[in-house]
C-alpha atoms as a PDB file:
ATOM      1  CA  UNK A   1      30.671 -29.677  82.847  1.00  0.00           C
ATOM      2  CA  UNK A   2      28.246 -32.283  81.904  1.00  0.00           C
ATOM      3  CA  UNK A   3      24.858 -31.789  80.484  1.00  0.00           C
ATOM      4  CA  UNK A   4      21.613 -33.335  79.927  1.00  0.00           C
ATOM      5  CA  UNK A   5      18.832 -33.269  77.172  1.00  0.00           C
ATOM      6  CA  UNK A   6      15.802 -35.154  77.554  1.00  0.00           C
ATOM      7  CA  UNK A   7      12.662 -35.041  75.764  1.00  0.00           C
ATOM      8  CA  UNK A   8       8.894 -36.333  76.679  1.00  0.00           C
ATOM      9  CA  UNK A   9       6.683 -38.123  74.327  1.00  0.00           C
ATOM     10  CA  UNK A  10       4.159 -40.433  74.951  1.00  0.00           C
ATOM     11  CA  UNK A  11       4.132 -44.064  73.835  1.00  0.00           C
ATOM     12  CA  UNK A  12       0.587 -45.212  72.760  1.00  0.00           C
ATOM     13  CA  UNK A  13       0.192 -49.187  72.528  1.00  0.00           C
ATOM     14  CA  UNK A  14      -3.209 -48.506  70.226  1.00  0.00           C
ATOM     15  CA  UNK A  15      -4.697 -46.124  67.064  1.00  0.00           C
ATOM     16  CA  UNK A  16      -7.734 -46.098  69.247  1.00  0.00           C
ATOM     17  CA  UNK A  17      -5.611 -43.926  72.039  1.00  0.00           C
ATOM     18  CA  UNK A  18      -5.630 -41.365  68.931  1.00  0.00           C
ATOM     19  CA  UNK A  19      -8.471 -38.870  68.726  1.00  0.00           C
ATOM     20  CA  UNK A  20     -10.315 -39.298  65.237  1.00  0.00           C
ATOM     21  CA  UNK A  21      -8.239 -36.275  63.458  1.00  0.00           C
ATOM     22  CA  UNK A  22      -4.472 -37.725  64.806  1.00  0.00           C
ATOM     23  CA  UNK A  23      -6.066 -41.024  63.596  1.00  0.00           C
ATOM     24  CA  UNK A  24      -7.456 -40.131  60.186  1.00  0.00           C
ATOM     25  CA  UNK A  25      -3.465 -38.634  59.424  1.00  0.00           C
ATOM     26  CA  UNK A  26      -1.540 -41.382  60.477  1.00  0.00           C
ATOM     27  CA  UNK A  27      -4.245 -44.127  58.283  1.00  0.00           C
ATOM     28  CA  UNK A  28      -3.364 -41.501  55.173  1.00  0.00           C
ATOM     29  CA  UNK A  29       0.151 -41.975  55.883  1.00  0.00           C
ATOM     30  CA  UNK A  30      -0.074 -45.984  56.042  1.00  0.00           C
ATOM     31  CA  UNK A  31      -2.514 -46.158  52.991  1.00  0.00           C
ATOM     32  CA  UNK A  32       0.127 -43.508  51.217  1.00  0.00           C
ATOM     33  CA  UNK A  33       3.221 -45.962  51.937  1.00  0.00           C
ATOM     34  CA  UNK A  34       1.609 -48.453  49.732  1.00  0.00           C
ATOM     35  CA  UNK A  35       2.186 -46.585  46.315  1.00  0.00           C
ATOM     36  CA  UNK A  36       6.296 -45.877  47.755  1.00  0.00           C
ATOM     37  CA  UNK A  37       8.733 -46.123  44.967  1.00  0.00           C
ATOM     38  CA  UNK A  38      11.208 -48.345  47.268  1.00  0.00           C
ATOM     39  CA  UNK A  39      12.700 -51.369  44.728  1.00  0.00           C
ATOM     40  CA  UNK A  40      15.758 -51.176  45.995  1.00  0.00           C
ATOM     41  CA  UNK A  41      15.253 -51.058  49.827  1.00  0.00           C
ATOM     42  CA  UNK A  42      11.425 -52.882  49.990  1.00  0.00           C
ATOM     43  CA  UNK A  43      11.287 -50.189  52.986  1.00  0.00           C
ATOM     44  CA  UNK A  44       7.965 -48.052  51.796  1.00  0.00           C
ATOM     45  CA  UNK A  45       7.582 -44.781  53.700  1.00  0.00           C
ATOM     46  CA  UNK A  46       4.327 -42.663  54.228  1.00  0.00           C
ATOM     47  CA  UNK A  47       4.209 -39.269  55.331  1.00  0.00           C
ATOM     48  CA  UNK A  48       0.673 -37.172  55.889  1.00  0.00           C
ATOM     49  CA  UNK A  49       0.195 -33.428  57.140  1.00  0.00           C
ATOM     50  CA  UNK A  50      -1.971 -31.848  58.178  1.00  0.00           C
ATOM     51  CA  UNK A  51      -2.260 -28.004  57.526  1.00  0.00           C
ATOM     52  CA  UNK A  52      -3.492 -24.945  59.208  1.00  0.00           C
ATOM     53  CA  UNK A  53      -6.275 -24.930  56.695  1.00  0.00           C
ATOM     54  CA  UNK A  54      -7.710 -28.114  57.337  1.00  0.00           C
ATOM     55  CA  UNK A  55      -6.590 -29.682  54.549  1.00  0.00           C
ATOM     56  CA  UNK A  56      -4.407 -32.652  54.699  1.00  0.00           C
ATOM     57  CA  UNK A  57      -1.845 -33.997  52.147  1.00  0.00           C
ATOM     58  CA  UNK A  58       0.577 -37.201  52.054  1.00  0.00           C
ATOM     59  CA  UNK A  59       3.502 -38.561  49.532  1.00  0.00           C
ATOM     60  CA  UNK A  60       5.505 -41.322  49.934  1.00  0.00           C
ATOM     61  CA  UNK A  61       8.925 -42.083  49.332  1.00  0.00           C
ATOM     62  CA  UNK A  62      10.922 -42.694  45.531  1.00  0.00           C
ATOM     63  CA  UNK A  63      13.913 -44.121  45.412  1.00  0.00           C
ATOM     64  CA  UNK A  64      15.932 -44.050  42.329  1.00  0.00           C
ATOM     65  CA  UNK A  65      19.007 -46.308  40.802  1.00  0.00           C
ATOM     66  CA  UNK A  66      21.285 -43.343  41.216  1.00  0.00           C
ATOM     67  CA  UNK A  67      21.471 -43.053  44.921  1.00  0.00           C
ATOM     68  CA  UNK A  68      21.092 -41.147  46.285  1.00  0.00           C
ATOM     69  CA  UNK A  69      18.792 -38.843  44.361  1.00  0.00           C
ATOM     70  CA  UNK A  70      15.644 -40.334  45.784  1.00  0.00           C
ATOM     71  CA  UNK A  71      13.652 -38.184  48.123  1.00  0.00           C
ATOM     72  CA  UNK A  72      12.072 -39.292  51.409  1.00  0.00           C
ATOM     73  CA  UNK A  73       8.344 -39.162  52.369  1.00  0.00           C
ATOM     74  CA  UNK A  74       8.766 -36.282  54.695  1.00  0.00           C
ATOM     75  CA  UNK A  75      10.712 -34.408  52.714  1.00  0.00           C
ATOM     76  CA  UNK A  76       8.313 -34.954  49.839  1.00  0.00           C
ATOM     77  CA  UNK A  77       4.840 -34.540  51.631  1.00  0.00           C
ATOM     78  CA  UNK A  78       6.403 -31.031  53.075  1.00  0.00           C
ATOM     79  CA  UNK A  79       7.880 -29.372  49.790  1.00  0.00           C
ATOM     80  CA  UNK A  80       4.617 -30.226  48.000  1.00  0.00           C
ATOM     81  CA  UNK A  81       2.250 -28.742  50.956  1.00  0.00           C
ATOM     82  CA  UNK A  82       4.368 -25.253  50.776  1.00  0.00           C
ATOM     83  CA  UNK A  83       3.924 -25.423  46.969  1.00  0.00           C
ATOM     84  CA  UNK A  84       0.386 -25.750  47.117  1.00  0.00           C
ATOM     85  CA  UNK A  85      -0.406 -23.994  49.931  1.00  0.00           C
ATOM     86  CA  UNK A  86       2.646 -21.114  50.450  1.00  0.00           C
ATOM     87  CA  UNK A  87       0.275 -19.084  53.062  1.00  0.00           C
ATOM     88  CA  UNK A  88      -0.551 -21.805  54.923  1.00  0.00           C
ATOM     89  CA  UNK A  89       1.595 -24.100  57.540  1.00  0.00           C
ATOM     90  CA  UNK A  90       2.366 -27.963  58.886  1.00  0.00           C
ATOM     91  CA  UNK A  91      -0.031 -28.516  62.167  1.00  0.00           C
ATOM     92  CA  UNK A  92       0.724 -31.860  62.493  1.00  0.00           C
ATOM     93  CA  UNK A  93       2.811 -34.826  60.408  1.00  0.00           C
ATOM     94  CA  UNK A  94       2.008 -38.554  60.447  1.00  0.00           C
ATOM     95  CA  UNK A  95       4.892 -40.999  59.471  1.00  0.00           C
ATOM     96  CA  UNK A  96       4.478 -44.801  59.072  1.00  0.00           C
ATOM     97  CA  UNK A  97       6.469 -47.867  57.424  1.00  0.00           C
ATOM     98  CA  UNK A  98       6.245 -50.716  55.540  1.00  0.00           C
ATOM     99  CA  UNK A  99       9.057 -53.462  54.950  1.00  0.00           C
ATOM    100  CA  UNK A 100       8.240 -55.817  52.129  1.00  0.00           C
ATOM    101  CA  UNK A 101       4.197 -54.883  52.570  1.00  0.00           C
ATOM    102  CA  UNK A 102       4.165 -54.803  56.274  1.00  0.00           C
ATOM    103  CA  UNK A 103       4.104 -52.165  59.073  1.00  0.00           C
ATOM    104  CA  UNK A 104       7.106 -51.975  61.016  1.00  0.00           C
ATOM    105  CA  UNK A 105       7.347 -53.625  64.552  1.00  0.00           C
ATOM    106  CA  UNK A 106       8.179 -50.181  65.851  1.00  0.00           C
ATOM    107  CA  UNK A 107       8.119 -46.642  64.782  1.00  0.00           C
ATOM    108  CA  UNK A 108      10.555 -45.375  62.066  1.00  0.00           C
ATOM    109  CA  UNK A 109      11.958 -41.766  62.759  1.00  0.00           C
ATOM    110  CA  UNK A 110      12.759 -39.409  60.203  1.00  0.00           C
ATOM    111  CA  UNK A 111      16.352 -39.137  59.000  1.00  0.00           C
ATOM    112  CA  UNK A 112      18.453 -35.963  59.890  1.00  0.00           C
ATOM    113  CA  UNK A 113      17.403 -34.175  56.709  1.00  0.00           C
ATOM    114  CA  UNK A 114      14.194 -34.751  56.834  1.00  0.00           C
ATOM    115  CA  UNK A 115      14.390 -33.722  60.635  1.00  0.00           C
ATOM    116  CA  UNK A 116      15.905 -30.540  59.576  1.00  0.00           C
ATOM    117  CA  UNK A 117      13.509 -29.730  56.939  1.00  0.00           C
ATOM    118  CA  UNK A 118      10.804 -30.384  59.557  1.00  0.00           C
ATOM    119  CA  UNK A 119      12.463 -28.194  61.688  1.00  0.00           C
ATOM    120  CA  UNK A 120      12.210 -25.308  59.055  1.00  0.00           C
ATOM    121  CA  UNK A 121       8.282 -25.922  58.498  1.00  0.00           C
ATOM    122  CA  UNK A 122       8.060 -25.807  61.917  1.00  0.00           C
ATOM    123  CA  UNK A 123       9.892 -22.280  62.418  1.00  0.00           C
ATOM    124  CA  UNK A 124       8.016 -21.162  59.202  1.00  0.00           C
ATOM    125  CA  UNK A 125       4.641 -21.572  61.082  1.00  0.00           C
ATOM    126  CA  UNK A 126       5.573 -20.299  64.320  1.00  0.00           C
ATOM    127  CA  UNK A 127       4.464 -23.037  66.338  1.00  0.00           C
ATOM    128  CA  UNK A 128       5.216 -26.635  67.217  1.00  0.00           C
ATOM    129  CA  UNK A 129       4.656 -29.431  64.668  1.00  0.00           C
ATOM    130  CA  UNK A 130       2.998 -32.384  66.255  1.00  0.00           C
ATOM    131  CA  UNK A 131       4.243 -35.945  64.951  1.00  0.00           C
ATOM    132  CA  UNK A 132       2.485 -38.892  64.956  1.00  0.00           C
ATOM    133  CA  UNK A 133       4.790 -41.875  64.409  1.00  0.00           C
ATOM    134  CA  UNK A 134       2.992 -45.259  63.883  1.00  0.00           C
ATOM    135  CA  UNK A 135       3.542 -49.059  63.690  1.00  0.00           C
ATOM    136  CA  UNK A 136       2.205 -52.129  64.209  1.00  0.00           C
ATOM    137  CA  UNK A 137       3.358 -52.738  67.693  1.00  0.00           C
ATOM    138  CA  UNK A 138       3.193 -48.867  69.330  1.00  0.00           C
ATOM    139  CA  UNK A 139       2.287 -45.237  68.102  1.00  0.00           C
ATOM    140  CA  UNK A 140       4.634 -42.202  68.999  1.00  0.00           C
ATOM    141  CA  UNK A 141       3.145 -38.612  69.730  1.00  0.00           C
ATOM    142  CA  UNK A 142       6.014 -35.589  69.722  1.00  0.00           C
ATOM    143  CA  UNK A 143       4.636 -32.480  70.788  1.00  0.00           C
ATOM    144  CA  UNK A 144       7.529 -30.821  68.734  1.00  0.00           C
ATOM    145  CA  UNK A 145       9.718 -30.934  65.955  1.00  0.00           C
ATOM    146  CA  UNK A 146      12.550 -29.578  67.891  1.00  0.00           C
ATOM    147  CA  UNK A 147      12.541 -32.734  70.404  1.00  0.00           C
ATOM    148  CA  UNK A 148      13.918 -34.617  67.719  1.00  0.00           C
ATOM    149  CA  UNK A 149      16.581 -32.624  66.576  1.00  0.00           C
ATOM    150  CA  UNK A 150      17.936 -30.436  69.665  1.00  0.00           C
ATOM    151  CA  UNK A 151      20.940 -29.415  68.426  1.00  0.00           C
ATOM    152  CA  UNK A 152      19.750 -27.992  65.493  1.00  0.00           C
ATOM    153  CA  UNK A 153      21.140 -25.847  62.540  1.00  0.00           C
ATOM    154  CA  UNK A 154      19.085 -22.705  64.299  1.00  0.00           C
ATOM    155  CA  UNK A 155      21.263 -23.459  67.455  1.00  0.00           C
ATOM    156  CA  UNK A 156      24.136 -22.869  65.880  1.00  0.00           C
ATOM    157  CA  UNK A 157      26.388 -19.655  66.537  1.00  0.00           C
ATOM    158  CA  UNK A 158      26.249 -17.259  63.064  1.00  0.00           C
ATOM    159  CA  UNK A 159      28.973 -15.666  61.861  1.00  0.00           C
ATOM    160  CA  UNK A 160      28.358 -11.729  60.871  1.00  0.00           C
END
C-alpha cells in the first residue's frame, strides 16, 4: 500500500502580497539576521514571532567554535518568547536569510529541530502557527507548523 502526503502553501512573488502585520514580522526577522553570530558559516538567520498578546519578538542565530553548540534563530526566538511570556503563545513566525550580507534567492526552511520545537509551540497554544518564510526572489506562507513536519514525534505510537 502506497501513500500520499501533500501539503498547500502559497508562493508569494512580493512583501506587498503580505498584509501590513505578516509584513511588519518578516522585516523584524530580516533586520534581526543582521546582528547573527554566523563566522563560521556567513549564513545569518532571523527569526520573528508574533504572540497572542500582540507583542512580537525576534533573535537570530549564534554559532560557536565548538559545533555544534550554537543555537538556531527559531529555536532561539521561541525559548526566549515562552520565558518571557509563559501564559502567552506563538501566532505566527517569520524566518529569513542572509549569506555573506544578502537575502537568499529562495526561502530557507527550518531544520528538523527547530521544526520539532515549532511543532511543540504550536501544540502548546492549541492552534496552528502561521510561517512566513521570506527571500529575495519569493515569500512562503504555511498555514501550519505541522505541514512541515508530518511525521512528527506526536505521531508516533507510545509505549505504556
Amino acid at each position: 500500500m502506497k501513500k500520499k502526503i501533500t501539503i498547500e502553501y502559497q508562493v508569494l512573488e512580493s512583501a506587498k502580497e503580505l498584509d501590513y502585520a505578516d509584513n511588519e514580522l518578516l522585516n523584524r526577522a530580516i533586520k534581526i539576521a543582521d546582528v547573527a553570530h554566523s563566522p563560521y558559516s556567513q549564513f545569518n538567520v532571523g527569526a520573528a514571532v508574533r504572540m497572542d498578546n500582540g507583542e512580537i519578538l525576534a533573535a537570530s542565530n549564534q554559532e560557536n567554535e565548538a559545533f555544534p553548540s550554537g543555537l538556531c534563530a527559531e529555536r532561539s526566538v521561541i525559548f526566549y518568547a515562552f520565558s518571557k511570556y509563559p501564559d502567552s503563545f506563538i501566532t505566527e513566525i517569520a524566518i529569513a536569510a542572509k549569506h555573506i550580507g544578502t537575502l537568499t534567492a529562495e526561502p530557507t526552511r527550518p531544520c528538523g529541530a527547530c521544526i520539532q520545537v515549532m511543532l511543540d509551540a504550536e501544540k502548546r497554544g492549541k492552534k496552528p502557527i502561521k510561517v512566513i518564510l521570506g527571500s529575495a526572489n519569493q515569500i512562503e506562507v504555511i498555514s501550519s507548523i505541522r505541514d512541515l513536519l508530518p511525521f512528527s514525534f506526536e505521531n508516533l505510537p507510545l509505549k505504556k
